[in-house]
Protein backbone atom coordinates (compact mmCIF):
# COMPACT_ATOMS: atom_id res chain seq x y z
CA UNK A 1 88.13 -131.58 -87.50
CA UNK A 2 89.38 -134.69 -89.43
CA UNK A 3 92.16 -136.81 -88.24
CA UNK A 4 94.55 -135.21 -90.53
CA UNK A 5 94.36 -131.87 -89.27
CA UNK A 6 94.50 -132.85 -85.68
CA UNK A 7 97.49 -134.64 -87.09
CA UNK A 8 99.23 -131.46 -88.52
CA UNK A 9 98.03 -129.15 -85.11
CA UNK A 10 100.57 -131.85 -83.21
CA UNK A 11 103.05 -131.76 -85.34
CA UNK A 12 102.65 -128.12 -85.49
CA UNK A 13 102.64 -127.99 -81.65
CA UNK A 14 105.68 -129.99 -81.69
CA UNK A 15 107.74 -127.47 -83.93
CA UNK A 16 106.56 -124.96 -82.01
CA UNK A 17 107.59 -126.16 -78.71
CA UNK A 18 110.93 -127.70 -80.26
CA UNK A 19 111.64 -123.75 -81.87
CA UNK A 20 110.98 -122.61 -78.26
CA UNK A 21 113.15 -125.00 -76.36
CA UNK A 22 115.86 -123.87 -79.29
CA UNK A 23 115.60 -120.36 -78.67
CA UNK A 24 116.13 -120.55 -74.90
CA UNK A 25 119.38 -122.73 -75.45
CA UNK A 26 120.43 -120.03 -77.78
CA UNK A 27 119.66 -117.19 -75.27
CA UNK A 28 121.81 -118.98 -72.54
CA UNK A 29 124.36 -119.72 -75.32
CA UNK A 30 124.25 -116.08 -76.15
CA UNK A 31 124.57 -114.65 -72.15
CA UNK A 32 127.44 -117.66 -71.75
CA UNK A 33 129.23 -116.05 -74.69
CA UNK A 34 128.50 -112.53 -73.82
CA UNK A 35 130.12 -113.15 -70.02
CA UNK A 36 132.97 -114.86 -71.17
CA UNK A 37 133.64 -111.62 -73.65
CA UNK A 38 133.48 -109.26 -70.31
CA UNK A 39 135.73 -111.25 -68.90
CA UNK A 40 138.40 -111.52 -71.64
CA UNK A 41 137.82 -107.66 -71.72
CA UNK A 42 138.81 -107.40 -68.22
CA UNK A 43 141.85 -110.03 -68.86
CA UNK A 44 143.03 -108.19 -71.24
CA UNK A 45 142.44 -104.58 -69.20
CA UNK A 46 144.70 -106.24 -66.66
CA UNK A 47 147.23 -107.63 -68.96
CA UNK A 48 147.74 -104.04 -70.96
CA UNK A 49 147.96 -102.19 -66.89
CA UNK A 50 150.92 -104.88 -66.33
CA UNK A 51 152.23 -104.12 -69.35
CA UNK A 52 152.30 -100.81 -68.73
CA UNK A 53 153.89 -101.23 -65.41
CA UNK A 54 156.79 -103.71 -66.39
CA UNK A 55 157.78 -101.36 -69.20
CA UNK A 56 158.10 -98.69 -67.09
CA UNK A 57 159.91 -100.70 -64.56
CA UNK A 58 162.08 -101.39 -67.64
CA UNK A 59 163.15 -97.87 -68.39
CA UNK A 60 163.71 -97.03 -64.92
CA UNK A 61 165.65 -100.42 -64.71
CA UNK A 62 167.43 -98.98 -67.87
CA UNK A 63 167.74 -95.18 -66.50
CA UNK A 64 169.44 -96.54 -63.22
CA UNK A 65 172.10 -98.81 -65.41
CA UNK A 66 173.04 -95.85 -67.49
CA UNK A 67 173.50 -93.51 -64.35
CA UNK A 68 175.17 -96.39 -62.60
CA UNK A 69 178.05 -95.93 -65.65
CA UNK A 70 177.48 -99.05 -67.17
CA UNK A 71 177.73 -98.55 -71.04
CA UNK A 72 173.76 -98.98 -71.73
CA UNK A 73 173.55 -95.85 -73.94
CA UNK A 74 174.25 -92.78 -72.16
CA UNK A 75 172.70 -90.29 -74.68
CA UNK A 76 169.15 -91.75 -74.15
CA UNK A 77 169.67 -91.20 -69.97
CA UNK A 78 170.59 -87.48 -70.36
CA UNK A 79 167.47 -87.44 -72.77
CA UNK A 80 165.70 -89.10 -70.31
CA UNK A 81 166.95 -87.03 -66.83
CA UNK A 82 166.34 -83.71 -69.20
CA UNK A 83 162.52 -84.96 -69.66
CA UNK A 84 162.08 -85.57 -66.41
CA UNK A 85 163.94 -81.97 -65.46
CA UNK A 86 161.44 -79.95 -67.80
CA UNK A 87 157.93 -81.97 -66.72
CA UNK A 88 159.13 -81.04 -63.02
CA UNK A 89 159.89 -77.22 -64.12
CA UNK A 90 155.96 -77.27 -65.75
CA UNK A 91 154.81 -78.39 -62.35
CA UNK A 92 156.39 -75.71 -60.69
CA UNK A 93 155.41 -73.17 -63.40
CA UNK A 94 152.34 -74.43 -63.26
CA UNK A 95 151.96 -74.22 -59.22
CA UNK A 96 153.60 -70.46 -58.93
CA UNK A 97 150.65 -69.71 -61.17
């Protein structure tokens, strides 16, 4: 083999090894980034749950006000109260079954 080859083998060598070190940084780039999405999943899992549970805090908040007398709109209470009347007659339909 001539000097020139062994020449170009190196440098070959070196590309190859320099393309392999390159892949494994963008494997553990890749799992970093893949992790940090699961967690920003879960964030935001937790965030819509407290969402959830400060809105209905909210309307119970809200339900107790109008009940209470104040003048937070009346007609959506009754609404409300009649809601909660007819899911709790299904139950009961729905356990005499």
């Amino acid at each position: 083999m001539t000097e020139t080859e062994n020449i170009l083998l190196k440098e070959i060598g070196h590309n190859i090894n320099q393309l392999t070190s390159l892949v494994e940084h963008l494997k553990r780039d890749n799992q970093q980034l893949n992790d940090e999405i699961v967690k920003l999943k879960n964030e935001l899992e937790e965030s819509k749950e407290e969402n959830k549970r400060i809105t209905g805090k909210y309307e119970n908040l809200k339900l107790a006000k109008s009940l209470v007398g104040e003048e937070i709109d009346n007609i959506d209470a009754k609404l409300k109260l009649n809601k909660i009347v007819r899911e709790i007659d299904r139950c009961i339909a729905l356990l005499n079954q």
